[in-house]
N, C-alpha and C. Protein backbone atom coordinates (compact mmCIF):
# COMPACT_ATOMS: atom_id res chain seq x y z
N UNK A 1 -65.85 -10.96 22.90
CA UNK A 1 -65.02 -11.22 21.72
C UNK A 1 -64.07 -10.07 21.47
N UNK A 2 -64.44 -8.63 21.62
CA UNK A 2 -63.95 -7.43 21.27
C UNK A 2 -62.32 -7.23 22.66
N UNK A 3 -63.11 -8.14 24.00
CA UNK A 3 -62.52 -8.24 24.85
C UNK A 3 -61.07 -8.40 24.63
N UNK A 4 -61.38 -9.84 24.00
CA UNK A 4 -60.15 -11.16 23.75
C UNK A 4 -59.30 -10.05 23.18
N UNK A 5 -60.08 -9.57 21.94
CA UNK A 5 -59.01 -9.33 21.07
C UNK A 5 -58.29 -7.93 21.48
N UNK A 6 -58.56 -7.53 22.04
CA UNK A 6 -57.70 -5.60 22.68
C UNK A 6 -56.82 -6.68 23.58
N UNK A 7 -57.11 -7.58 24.52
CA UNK A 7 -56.16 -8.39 25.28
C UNK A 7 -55.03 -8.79 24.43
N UNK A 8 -55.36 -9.48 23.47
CA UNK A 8 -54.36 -10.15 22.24
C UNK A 8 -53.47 -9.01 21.89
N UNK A 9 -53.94 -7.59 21.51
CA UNK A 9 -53.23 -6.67 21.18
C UNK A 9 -52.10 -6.21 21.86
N UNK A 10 -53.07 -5.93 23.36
CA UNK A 10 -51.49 -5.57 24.18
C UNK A 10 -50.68 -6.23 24.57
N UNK A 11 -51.13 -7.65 24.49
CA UNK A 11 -49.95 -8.62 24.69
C UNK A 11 -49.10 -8.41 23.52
N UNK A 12 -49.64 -8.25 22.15
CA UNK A 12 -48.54 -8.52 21.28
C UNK A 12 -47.34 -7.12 21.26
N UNK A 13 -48.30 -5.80 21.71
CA UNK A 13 -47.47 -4.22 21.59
C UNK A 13 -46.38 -4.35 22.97
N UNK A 14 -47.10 -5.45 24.02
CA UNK A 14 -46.09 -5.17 25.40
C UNK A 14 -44.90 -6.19 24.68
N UNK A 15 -45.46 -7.01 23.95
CA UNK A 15 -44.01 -8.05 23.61
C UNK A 15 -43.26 -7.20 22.64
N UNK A 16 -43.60 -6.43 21.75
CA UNK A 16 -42.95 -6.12 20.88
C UNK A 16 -42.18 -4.94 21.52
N UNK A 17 -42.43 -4.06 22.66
CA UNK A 17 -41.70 -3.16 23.22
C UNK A 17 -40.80 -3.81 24.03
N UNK A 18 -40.91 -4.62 24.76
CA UNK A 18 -39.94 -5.39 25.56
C UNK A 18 -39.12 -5.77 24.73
N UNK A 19 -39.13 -6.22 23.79
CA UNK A 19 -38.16 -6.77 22.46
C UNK A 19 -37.37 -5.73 22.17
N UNK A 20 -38.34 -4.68 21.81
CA UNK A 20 -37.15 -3.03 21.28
C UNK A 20 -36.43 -2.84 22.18
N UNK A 21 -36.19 -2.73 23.88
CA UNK A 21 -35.52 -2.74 24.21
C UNK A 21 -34.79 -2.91 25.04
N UNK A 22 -34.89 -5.03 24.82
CA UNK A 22 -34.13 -5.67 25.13
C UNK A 22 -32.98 -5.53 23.59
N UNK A 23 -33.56 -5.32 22.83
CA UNK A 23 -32.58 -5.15 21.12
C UNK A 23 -32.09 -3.79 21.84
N UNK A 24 -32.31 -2.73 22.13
CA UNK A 24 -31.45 -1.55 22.70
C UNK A 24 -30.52 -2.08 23.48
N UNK A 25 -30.87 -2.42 24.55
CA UNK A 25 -30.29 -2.64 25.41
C UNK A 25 -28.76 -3.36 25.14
N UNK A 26 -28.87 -4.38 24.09
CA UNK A 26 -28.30 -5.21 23.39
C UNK A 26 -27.12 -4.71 22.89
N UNK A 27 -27.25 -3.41 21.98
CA UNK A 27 -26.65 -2.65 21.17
C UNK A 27 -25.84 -2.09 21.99
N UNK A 28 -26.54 -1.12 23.03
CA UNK A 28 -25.88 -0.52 23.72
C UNK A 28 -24.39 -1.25 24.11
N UNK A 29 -25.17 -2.65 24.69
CA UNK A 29 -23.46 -3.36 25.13
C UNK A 29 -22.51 -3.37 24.55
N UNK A 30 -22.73 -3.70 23.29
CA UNK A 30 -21.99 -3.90 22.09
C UNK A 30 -21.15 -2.52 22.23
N UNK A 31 -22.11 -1.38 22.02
CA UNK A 31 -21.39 -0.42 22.00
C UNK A 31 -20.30 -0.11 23.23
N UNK A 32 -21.28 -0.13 24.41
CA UNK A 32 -20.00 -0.01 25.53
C UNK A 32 -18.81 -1.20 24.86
N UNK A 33 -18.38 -2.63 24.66
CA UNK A 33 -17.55 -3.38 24.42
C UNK A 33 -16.78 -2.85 23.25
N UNK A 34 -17.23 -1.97 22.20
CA UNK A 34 -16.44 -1.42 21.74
C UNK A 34 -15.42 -0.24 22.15
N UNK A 35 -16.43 0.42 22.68
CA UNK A 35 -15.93 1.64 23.69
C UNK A 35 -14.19 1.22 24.47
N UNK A 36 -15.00 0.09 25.35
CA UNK A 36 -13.82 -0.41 26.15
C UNK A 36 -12.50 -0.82 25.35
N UNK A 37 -12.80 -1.63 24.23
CA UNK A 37 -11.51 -1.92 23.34
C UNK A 37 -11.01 -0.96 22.92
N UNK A 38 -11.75 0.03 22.54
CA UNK A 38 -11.03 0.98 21.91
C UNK A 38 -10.08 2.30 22.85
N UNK A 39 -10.26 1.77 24.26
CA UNK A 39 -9.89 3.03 24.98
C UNK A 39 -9.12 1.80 25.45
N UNK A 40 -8.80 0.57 25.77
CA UNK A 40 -7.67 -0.39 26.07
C UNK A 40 -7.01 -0.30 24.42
N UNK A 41 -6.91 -0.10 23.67
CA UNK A 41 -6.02 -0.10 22.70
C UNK A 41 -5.37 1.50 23.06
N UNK A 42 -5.94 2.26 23.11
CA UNK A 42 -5.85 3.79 22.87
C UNK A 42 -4.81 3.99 24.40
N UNK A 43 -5.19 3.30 25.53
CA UNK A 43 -3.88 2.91 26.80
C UNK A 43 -2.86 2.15 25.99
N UNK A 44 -2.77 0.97 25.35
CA UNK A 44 -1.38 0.32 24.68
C UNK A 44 -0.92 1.45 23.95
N UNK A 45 -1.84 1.56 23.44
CA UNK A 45 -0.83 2.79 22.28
C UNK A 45 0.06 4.18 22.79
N UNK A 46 -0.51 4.49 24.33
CA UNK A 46 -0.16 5.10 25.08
C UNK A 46 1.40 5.27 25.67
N UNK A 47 1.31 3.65 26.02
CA UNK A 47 2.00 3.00 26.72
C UNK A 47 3.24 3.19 25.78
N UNK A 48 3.10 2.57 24.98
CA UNK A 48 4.25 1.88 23.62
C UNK A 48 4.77 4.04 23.01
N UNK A 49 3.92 4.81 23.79
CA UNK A 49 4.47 6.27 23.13
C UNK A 49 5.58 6.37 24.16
N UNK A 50 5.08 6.00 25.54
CA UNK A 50 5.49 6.07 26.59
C UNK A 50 6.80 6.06 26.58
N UNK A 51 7.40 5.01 25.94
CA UNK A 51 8.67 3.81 26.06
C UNK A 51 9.48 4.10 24.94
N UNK A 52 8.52 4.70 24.05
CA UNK A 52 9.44 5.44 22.61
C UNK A 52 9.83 7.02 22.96
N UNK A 53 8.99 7.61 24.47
CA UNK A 53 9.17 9.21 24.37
C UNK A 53 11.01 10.05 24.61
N UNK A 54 11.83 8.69 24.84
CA UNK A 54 13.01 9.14 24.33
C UNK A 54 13.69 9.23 23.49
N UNK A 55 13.46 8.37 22.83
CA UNK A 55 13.94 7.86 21.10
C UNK A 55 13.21 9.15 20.49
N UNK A 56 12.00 9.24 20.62
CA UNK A 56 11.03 10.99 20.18
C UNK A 56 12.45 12.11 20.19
N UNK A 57 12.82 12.22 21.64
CA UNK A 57 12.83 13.37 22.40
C UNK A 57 14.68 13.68 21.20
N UNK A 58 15.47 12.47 20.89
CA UNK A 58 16.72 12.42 19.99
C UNK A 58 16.66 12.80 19.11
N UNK A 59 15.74 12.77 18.24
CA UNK A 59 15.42 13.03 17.16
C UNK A 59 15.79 14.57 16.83
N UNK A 60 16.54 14.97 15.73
CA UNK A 60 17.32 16.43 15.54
C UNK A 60 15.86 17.19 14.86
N UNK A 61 15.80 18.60 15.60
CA UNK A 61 14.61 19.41 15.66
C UNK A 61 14.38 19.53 14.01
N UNK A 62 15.64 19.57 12.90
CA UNK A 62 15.24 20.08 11.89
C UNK A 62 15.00 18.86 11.00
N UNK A 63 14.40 17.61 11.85
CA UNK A 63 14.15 16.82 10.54
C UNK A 63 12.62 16.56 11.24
N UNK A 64 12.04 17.30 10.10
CA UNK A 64 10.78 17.30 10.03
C UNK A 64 9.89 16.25 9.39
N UNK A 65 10.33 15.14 9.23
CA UNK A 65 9.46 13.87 8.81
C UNK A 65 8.94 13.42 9.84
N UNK A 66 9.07 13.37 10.80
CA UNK A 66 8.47 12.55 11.54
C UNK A 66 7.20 13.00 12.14
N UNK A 67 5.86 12.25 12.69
CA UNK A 67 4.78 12.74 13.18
C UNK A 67 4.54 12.24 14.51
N UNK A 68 5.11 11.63 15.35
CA UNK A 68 5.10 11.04 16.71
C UNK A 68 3.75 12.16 17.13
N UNK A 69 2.82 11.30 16.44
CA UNK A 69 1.22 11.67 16.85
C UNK A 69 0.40 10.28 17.17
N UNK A 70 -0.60 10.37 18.17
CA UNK A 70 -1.65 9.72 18.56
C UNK A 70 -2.74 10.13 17.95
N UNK A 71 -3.38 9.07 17.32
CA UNK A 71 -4.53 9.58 16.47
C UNK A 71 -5.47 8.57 17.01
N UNK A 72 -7.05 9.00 17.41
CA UNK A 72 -8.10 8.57 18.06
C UNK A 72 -8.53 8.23 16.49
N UNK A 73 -10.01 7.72 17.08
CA UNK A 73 -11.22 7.30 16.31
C UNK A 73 -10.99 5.98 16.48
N UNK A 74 -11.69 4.92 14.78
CA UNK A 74 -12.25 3.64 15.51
C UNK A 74 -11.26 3.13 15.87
N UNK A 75 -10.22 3.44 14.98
CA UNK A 75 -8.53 2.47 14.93
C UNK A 75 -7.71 3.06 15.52
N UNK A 76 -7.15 3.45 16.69
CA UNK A 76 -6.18 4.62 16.90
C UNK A 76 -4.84 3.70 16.57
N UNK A 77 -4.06 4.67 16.35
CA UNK A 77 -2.72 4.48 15.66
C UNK A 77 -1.84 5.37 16.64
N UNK A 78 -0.65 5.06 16.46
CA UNK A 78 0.51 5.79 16.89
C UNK A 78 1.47 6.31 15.34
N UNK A 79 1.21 7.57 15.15
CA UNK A 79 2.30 7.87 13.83
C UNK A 79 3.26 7.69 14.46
N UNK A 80 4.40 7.06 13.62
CA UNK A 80 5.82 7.41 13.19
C UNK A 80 6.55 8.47 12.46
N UNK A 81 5.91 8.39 11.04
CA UNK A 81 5.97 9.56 10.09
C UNK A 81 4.44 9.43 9.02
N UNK A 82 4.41 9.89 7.91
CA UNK A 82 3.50 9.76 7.25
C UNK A 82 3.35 8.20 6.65
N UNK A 83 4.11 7.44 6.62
CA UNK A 83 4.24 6.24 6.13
C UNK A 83 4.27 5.64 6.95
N UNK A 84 3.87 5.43 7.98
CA UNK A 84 4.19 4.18 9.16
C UNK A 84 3.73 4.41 10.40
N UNK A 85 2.98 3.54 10.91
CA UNK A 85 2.35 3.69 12.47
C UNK A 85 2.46 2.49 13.07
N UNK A 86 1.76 2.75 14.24
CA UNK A 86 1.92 1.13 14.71
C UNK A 86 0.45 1.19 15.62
N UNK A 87 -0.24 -0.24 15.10
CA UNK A 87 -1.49 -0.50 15.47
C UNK A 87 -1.64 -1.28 16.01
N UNK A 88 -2.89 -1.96 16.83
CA UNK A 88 -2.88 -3.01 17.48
C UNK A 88 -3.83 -3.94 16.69
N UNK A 89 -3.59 -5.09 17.02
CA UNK A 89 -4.09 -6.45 15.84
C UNK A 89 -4.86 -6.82 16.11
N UNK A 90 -6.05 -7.37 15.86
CA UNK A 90 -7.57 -7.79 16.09
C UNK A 90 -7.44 -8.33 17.39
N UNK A 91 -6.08 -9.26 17.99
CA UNK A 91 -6.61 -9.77 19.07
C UNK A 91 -6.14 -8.58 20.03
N UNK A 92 -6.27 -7.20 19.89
CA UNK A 92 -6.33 -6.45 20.42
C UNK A 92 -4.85 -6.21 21.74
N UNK A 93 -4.25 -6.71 21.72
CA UNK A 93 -2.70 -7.46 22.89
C UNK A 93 -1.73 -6.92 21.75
N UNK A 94 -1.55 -7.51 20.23
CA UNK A 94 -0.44 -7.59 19.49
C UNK A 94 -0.11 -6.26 18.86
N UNK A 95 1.01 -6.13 18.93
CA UNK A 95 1.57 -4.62 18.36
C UNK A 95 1.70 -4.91 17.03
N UNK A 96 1.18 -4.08 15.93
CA UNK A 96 1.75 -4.27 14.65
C UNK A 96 2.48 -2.77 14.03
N UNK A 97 3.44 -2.77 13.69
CA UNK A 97 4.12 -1.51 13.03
C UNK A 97 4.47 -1.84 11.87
N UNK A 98 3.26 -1.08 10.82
CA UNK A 98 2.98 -1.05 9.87
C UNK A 98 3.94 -0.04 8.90
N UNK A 99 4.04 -0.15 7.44
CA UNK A 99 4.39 0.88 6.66
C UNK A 99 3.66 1.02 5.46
N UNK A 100 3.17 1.94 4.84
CA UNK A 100 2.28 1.66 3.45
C UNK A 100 3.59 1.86 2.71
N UNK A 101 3.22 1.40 1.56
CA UNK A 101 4.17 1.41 0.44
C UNK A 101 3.43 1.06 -0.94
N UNK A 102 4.06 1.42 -2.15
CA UNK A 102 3.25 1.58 -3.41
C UNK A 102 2.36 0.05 -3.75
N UNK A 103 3.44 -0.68 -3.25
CA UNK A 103 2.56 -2.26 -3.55
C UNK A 103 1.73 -2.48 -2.49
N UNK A 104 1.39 -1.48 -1.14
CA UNK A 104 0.10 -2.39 -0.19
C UNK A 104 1.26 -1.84 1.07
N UNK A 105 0.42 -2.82 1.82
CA UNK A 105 1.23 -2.29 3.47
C UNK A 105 2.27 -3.31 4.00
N UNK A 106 3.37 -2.97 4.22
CA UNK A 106 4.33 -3.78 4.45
C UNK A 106 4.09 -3.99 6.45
N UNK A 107 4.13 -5.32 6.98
CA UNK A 107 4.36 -4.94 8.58
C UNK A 107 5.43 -5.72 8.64
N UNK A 108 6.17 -4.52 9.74
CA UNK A 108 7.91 -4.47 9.84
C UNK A 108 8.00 -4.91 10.75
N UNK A 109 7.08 -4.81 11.63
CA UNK A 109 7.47 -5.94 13.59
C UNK A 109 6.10 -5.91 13.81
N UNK A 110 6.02 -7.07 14.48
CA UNK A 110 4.25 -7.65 14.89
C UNK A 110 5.12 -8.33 16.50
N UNK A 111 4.35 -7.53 17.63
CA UNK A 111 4.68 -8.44 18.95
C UNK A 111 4.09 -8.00 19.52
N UNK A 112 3.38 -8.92 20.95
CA UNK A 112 2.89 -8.42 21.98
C UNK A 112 3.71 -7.57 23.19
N UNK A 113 5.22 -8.02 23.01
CA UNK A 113 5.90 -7.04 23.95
C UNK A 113 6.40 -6.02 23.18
N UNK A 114 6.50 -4.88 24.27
CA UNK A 114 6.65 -3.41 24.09
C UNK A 114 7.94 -3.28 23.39
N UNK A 115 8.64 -3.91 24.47
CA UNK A 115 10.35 -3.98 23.96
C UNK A 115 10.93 -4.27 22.24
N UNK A 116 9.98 -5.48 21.71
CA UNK A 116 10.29 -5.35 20.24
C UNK A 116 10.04 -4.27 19.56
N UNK A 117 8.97 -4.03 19.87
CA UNK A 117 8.04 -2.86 18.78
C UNK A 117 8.98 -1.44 19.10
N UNK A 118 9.69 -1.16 20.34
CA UNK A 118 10.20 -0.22 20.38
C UNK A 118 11.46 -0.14 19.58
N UNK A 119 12.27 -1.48 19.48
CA UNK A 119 13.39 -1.85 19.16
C UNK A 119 13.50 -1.36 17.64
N UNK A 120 12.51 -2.03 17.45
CA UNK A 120 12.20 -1.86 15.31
C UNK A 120 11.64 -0.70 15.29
N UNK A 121 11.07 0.25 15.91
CA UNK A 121 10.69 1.72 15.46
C UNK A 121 11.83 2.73 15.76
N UNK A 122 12.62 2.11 16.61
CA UNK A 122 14.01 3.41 16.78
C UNK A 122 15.24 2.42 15.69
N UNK A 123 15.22 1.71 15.00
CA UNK A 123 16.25 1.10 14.26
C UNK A 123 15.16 2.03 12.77
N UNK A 124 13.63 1.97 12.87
CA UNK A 124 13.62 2.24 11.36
C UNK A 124 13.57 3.96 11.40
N UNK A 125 13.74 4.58 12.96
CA UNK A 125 13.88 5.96 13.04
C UNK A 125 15.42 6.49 12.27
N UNK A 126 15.69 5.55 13.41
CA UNK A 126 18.07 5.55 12.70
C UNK A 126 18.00 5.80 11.48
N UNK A 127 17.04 4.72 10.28
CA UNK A 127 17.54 4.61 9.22
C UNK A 127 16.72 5.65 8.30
N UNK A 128 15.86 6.37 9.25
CA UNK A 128 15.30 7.56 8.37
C UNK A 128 16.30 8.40 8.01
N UNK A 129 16.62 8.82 9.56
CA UNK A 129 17.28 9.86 10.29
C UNK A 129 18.91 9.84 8.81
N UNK A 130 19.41 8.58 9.13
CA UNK A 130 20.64 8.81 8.11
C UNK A 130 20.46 8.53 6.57
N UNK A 131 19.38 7.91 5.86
CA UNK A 131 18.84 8.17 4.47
C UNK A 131 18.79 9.58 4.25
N UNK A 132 18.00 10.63 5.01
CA UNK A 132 18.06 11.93 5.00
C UNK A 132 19.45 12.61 5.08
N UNK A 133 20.12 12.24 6.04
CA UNK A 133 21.42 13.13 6.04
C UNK A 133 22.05 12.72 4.98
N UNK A 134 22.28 11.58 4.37
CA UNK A 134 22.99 11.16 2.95
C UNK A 134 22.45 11.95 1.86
N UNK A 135 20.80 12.55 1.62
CA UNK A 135 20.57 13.00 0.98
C UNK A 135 20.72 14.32 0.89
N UNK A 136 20.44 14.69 1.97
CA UNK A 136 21.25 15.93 1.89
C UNK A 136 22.72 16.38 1.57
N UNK A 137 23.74 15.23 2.08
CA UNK A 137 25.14 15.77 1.94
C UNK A 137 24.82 15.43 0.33
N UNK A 138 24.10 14.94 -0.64
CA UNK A 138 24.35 14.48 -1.82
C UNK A 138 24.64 13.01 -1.73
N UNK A 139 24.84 11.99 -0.86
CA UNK A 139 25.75 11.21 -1.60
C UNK A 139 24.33 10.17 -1.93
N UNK A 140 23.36 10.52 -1.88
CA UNK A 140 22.39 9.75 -2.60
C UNK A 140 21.69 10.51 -3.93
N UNK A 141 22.31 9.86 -4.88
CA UNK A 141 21.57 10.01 -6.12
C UNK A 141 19.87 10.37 -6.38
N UNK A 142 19.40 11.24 -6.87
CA UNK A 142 18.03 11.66 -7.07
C UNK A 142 17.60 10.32 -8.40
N UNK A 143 17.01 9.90 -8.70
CA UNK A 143 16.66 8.85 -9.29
C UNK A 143 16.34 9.52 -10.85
N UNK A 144 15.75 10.19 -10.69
CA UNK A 144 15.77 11.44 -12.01
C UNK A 144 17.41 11.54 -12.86
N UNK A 145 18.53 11.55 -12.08
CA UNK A 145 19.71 11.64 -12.53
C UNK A 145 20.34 10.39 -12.94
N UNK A 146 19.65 9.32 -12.70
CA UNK A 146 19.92 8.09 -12.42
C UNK A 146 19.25 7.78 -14.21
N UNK A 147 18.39 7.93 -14.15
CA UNK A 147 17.75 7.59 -15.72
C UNK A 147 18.06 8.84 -16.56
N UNK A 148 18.36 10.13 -16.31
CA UNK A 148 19.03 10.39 -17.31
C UNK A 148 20.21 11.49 -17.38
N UNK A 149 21.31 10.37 -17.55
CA UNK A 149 22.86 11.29 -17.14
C UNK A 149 23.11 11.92 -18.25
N UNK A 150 23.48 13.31 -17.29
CA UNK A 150 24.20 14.18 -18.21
C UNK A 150 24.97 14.14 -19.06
N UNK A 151 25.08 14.96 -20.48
CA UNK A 151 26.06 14.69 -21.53
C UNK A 151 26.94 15.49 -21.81
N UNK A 152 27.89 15.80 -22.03
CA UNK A 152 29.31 16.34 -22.11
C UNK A 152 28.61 17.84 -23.60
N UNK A 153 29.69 18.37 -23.14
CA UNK A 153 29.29 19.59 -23.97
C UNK A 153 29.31 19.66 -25.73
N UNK A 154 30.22 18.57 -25.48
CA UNK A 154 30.88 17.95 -26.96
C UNK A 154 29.50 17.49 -27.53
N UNK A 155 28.80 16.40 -26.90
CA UNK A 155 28.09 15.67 -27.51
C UNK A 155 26.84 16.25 -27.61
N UNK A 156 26.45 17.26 -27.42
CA UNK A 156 25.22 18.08 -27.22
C UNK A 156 25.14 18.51 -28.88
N UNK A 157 23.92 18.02 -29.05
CA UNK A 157 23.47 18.31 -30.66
C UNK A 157 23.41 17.39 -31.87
N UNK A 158 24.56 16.13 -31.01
CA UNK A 158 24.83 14.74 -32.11
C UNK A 158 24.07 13.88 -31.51
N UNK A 159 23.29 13.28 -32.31
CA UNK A 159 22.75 12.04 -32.06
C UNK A 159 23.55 10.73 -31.24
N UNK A 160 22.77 10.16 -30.51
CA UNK A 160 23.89 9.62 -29.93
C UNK A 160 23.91 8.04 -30.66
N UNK A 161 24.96 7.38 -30.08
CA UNK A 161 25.03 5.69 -30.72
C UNK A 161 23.95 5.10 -30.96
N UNK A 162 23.21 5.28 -29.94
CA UNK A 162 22.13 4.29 -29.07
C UNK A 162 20.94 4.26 -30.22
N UNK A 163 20.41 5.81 -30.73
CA UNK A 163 19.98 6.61 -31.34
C UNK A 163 20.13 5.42 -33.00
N UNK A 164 21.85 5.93 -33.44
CA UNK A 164 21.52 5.18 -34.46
C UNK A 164 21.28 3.85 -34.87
N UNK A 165 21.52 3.49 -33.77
CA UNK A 165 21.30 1.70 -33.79
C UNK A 165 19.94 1.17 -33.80
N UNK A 166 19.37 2.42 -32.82
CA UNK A 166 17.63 2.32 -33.06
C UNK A 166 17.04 2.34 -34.20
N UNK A 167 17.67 3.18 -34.96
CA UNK A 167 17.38 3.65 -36.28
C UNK A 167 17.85 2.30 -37.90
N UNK A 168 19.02 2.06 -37.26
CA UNK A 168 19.43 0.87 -38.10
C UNK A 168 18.58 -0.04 -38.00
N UNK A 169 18.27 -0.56 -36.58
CA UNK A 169 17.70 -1.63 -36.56
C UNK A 169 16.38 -1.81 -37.10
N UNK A 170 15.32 -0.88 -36.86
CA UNK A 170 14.30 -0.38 -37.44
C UNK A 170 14.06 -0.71 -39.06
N UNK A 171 15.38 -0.40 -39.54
CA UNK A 171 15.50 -0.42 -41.29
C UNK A 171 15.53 -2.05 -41.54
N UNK A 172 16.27 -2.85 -40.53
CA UNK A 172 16.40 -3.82 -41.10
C UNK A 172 15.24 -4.68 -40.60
N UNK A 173 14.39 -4.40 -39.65
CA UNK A 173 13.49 -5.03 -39.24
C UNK A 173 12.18 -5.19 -40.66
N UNK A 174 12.35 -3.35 -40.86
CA UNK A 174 11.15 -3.55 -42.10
C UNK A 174 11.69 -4.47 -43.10
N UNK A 175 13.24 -4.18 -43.47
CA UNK A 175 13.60 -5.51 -44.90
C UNK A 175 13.16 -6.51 -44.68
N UNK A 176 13.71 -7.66 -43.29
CA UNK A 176 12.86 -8.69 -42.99
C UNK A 176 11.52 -8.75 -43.07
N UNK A 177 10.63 -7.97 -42.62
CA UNK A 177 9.02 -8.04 -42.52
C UNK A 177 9.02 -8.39 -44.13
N UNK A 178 9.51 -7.56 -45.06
CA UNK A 178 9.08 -7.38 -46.58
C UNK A 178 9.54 -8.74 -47.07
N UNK A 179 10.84 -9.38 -46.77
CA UNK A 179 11.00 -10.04 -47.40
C UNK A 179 10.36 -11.27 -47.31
N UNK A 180 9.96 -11.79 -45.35
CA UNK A 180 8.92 -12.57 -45.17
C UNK A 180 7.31 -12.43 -45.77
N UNK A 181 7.35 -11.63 -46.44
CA UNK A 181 6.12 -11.19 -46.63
C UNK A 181 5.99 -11.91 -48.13
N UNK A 182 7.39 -11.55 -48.97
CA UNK A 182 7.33 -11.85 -49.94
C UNK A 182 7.40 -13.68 -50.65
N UNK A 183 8.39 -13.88 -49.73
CA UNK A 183 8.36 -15.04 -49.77
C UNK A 183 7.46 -16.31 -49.24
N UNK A 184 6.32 -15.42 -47.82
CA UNK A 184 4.76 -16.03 -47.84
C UNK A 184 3.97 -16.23 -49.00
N UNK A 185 3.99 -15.02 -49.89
CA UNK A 185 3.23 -14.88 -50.95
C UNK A 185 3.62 -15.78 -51.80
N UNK A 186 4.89 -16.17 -52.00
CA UNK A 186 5.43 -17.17 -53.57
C UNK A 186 5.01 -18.02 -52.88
N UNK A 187 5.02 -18.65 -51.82
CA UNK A 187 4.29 -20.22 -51.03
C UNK A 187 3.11 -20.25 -51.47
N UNK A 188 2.07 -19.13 -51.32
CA UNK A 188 1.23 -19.46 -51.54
C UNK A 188 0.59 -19.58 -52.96
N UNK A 189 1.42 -18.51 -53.75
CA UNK A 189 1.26 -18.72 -55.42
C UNK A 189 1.59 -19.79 -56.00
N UNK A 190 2.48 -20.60 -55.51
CA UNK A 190 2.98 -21.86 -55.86
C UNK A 190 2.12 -23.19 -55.38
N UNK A 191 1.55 -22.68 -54.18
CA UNK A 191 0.58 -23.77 -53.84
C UNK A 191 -1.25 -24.04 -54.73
N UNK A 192 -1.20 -22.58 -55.02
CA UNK A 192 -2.50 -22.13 -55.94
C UNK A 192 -1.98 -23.04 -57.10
N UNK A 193 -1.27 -22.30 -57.51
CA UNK A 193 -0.61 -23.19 -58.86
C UNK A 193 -0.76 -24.24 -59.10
N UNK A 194 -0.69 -25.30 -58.00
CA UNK A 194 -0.26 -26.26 -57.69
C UNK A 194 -1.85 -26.89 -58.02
N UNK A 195 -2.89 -26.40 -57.13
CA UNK A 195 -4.06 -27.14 -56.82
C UNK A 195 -4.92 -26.82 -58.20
N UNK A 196 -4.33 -25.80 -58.85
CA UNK A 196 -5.06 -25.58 -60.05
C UNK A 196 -4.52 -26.55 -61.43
N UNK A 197 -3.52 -26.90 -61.40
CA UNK A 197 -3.05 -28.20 -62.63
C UNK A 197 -3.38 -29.20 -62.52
N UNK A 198 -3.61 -29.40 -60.82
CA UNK A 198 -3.66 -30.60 -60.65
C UNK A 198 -5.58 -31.20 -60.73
N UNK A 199 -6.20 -29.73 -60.62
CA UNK A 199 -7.63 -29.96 -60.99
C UNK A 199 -7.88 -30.03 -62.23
N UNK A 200 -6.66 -29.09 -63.45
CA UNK A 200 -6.93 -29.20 -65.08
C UNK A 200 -7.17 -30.99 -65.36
N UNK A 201 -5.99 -31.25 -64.93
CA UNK A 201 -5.70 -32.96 -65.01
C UNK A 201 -6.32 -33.59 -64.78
């Protein structure tokens, strides 16, 4: 009886080790299949630096926005600048060149060929490249100056129009409030009035 049961045992410890690691074994694959995707993405991304390393190489030494970096780990990316890379898309083939922006991530070209993705990262390089030089020569407005323009030397110390109209309007807003207020009240004194004669009666 004592037999059976040590038999029963190691059958159940040999099944349960064969199980651990056939489940290892398991994992492991998984892991190699990640491995592999991630080092076939980490070659596209390679590739696609490859085909951009002249458009890189144009780029004027003193404009320092840009990061034309390869970045490893789970997701590798190709920087552009701090705002924009280009990644590859779950089905692991499709190029996506991404941009974050305050509302979420904008994607600016999605293709499996090289040739687009290169096309739209040296058109949105161009349009770095000359946003910057405009800002520098000045002819782009700082947004700060934009909401609040300067005032003439004259007018420094006087209230301006805008100012008193705020101020007018304000005055006449409270008369209205008061006078709606007042004339709620006679409605309703008149209606009191009303329900009280008509209960004397």
């Amino acid at each position: 009886m004592s037999i059976d049961r040590a038999d029963k045992d190691h059958t159940k410890s040999r099944k349960l080790s064969e199980t651990i690691r056939e489940v290892k074994n398991a994992a492991a694959d998984r892991a190699d299949v990640v491995v592999e995707l991630r080092d076939a993405t980490s070659v596209r991304l390679q590739l696609l630096a490859a085909e951009l390393a002249p458009v890189f190489a144009e780029v004027p030494s003193d404009a320092d926005i840009f990061d034309f970096a390869l970045s490893s780990g789970l997701q590798p990316r190709l920087w552009i600048d701090a705002i924009s890379h280009v990644a590859m898309g779950r089905d692991h083939r499709t190029y996506r060149f991404i941009r974050d922006t305050r509302n979420g991530r904008i994607v600016l070209a999605e293709s499996p060929k090289i040739a687009v993705i290169v096309e739209a990262v040296t058109r949105y390089v161009a349009e770095r490249i000359v946003e910057r030089e405009q800002f520098l020569q000045g002819e782009v407005e700082p947004a700060i100056q934009k909401q609040f323009p300067a005032q003439d030397q004259e007018t420094i110390g006087e209230p301006a129009t805008g100012a008193r109209r705020r101020g007018g309007s304000f005055l006449g807003g409270v008369l209205v409030f008061v006078s709606g207020f007042g004339f709620g009240l006679a409605v309703a004194i008149a209606l009191l009035w009303q329900q009280l004669t008509g209960s004397l009666q």
